[in-house]
N, C-alpha and C. Protein backbone atom coordinates (compact mmCIF):
# COMPACT_ATOMS: atom_id res chain seq x y z
N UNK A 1 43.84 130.10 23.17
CA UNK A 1 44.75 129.30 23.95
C UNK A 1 44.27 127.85 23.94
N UNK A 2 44.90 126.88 23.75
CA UNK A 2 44.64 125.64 23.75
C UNK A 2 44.74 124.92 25.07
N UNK A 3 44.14 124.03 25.27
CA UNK A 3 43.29 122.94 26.12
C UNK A 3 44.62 122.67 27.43
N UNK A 4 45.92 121.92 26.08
CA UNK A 4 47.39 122.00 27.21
C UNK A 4 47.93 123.08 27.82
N UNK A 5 47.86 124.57 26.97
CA UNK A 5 48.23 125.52 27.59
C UNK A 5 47.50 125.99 29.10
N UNK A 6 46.12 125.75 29.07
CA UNK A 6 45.78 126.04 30.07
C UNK A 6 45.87 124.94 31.04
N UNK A 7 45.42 123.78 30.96
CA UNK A 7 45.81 122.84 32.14
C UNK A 7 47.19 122.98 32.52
N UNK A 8 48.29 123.13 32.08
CA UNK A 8 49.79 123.45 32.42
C UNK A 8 49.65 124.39 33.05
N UNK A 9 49.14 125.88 32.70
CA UNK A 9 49.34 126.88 33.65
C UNK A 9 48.39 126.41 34.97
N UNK A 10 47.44 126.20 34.79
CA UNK A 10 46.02 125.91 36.09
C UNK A 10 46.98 124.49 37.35
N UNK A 11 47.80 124.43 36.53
CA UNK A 11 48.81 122.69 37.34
C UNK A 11 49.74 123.66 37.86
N UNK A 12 50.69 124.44 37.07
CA UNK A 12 51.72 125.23 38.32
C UNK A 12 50.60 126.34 39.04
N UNK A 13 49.77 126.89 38.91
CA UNK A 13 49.15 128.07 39.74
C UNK A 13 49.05 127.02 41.21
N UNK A 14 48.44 126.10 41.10
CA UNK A 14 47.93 125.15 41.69
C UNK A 14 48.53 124.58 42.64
N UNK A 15 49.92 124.30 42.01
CA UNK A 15 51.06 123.76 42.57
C UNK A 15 51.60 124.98 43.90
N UNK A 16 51.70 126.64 43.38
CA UNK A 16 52.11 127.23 43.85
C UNK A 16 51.27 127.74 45.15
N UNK A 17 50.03 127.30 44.84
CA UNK A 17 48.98 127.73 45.64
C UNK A 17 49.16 126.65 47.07
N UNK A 18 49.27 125.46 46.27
CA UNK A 18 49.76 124.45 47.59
C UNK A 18 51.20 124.94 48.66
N UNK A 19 51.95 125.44 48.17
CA UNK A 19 52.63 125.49 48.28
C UNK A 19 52.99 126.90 49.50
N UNK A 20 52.12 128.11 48.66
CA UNK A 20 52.18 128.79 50.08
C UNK A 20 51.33 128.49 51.49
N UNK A 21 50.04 127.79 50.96
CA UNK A 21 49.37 127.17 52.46
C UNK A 21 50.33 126.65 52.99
N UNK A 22 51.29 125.40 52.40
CA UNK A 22 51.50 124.53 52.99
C UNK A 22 52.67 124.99 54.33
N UNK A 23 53.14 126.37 53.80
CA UNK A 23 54.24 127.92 54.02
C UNK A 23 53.67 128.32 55.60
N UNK A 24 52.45 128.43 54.69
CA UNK A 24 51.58 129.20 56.13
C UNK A 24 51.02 128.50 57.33
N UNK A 25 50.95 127.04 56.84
CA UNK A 25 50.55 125.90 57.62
C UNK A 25 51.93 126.36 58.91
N UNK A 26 53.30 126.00 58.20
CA UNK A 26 54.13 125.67 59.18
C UNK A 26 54.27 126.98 59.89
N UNK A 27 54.27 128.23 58.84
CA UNK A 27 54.33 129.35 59.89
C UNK A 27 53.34 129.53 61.21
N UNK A 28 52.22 129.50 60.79
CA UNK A 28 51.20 129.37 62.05
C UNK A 28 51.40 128.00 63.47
N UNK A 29 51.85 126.82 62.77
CA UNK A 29 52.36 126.04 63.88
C UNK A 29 53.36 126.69 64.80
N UNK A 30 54.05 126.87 63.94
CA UNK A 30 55.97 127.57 64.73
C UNK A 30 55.31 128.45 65.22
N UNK A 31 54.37 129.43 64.90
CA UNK A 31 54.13 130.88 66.25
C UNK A 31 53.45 130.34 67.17
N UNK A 32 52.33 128.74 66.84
CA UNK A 32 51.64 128.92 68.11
C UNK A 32 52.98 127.88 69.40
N UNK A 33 53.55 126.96 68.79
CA UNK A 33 54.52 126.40 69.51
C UNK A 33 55.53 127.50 70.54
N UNK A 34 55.68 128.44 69.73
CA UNK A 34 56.36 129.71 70.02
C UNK A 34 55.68 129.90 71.45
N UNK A 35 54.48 130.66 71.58
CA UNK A 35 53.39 131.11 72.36
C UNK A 35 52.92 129.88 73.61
N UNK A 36 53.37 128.44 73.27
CA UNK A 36 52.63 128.30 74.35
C UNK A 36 53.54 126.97 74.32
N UNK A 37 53.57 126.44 75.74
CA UNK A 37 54.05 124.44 75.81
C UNK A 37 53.68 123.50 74.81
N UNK A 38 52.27 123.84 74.15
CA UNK A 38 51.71 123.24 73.14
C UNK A 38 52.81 122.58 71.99
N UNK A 39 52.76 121.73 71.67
CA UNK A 39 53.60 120.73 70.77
C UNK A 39 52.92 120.76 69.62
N UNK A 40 52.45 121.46 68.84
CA UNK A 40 51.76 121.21 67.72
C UNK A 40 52.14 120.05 66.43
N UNK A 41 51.62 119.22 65.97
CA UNK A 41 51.58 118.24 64.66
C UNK A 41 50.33 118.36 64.09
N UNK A 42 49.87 118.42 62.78
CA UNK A 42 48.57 118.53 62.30
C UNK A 42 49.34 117.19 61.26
N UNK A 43 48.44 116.41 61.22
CA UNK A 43 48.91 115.00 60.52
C UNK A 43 49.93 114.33 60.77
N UNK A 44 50.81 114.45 62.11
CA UNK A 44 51.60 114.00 62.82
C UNK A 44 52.69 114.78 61.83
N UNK A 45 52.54 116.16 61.03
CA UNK A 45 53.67 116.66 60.13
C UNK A 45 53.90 118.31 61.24
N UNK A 46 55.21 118.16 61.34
CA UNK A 46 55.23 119.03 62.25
C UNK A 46 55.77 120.41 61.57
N UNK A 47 55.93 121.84 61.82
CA UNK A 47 56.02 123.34 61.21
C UNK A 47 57.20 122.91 59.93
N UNK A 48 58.56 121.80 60.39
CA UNK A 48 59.85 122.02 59.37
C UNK A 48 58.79 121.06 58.25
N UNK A 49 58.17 120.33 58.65
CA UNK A 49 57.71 119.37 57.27
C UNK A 49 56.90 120.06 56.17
N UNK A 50 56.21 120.93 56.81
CA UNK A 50 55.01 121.97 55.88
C UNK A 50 56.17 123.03 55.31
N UNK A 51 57.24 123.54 55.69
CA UNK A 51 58.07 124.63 55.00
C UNK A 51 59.00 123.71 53.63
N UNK A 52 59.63 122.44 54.39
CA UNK A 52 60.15 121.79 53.48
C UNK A 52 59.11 121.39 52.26
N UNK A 53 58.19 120.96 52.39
CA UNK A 53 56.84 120.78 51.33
C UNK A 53 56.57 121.84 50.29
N UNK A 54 56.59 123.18 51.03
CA UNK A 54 56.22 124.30 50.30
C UNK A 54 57.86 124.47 49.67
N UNK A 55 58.55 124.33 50.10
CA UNK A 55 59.33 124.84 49.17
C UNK A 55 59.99 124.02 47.85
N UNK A 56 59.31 122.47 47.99
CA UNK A 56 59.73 121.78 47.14
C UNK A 56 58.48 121.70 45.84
N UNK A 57 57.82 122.22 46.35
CA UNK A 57 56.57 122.75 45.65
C UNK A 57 56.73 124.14 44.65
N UNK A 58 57.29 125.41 45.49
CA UNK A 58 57.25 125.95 44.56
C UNK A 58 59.11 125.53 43.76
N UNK A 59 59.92 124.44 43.93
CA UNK A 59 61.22 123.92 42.92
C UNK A 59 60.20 123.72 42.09
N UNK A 60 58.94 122.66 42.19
CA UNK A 60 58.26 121.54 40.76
C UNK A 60 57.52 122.32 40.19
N UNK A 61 57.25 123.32 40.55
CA UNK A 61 56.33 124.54 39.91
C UNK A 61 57.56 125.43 39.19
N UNK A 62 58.59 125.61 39.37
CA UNK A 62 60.19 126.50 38.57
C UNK A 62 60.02 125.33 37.18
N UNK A 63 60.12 124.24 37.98
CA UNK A 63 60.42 123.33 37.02
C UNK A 63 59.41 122.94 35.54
N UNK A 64 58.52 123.11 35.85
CA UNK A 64 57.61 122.89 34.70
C UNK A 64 57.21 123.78 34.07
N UNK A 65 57.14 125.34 34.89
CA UNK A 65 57.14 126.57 34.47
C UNK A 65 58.52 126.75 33.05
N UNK A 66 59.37 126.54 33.88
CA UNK A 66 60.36 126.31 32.99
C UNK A 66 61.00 125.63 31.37
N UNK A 67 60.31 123.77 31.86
CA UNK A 67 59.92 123.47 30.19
C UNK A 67 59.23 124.08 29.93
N UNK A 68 58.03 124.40 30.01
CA UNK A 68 56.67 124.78 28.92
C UNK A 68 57.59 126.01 28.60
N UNK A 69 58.18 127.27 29.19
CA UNK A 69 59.00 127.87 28.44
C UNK A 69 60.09 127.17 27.42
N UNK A 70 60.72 126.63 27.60
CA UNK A 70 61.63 126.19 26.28
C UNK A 70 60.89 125.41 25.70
N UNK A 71 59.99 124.74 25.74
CA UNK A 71 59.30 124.27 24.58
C UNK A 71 58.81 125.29 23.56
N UNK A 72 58.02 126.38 23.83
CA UNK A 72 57.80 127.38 23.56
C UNK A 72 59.00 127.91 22.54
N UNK A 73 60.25 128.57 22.98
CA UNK A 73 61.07 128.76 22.63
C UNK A 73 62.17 127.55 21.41
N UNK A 74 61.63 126.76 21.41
CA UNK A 74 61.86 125.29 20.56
C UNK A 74 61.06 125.54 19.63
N UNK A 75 59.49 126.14 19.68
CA UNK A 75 58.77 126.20 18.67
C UNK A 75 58.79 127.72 17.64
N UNK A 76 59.25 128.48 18.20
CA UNK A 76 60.12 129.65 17.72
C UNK A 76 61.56 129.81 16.69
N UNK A 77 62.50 128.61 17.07
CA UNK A 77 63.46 128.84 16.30
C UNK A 77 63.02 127.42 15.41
N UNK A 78 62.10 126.92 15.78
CA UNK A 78 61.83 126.30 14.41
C UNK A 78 61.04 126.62 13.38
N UNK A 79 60.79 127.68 13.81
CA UNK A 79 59.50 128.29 12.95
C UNK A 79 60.31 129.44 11.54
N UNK A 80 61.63 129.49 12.45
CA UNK A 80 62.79 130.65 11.54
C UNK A 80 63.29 129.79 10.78
């Protein structure tokens, strides 16, 4: 496997990995807000900002997942 193949995959794993913390970040805010008067913000980013994050995280992770497949597939029917 070559040098790009793996930094591309190690960049979306990476991406996706951000992406569920960032999931779990907001889930754990929203239950403790849930549970108590407590107002929770961790970086003044409050539970909707960490779900919106994660999920635009794992779109840019579809997305690049995605070229490196048709590139792939580009290098296939040129090869016929």
């Amino acid at each position: 496997m070559s040098l790009h193949k793996t930094l591309s995959r190690m960049v979306i794993e990476l991406i996706i990995a951000a992406g569920f913390l960032s999931i779990t970040v907001g889930i754990l805010q929203k239950l403790s807000n849930l549970g108590s008067i407590y107002d929770p913000h961790l970086m003044g980013l409050s539970p909707k900002d960490f779900i919106a994050f994660g999920g635009i995280a794992f779109l840019l992770a579809i997305a690049i997942a995605s070229r490196r497949i048709l590139k792939h597939l580009e290098l296939l029917v040129e090869r016929k």
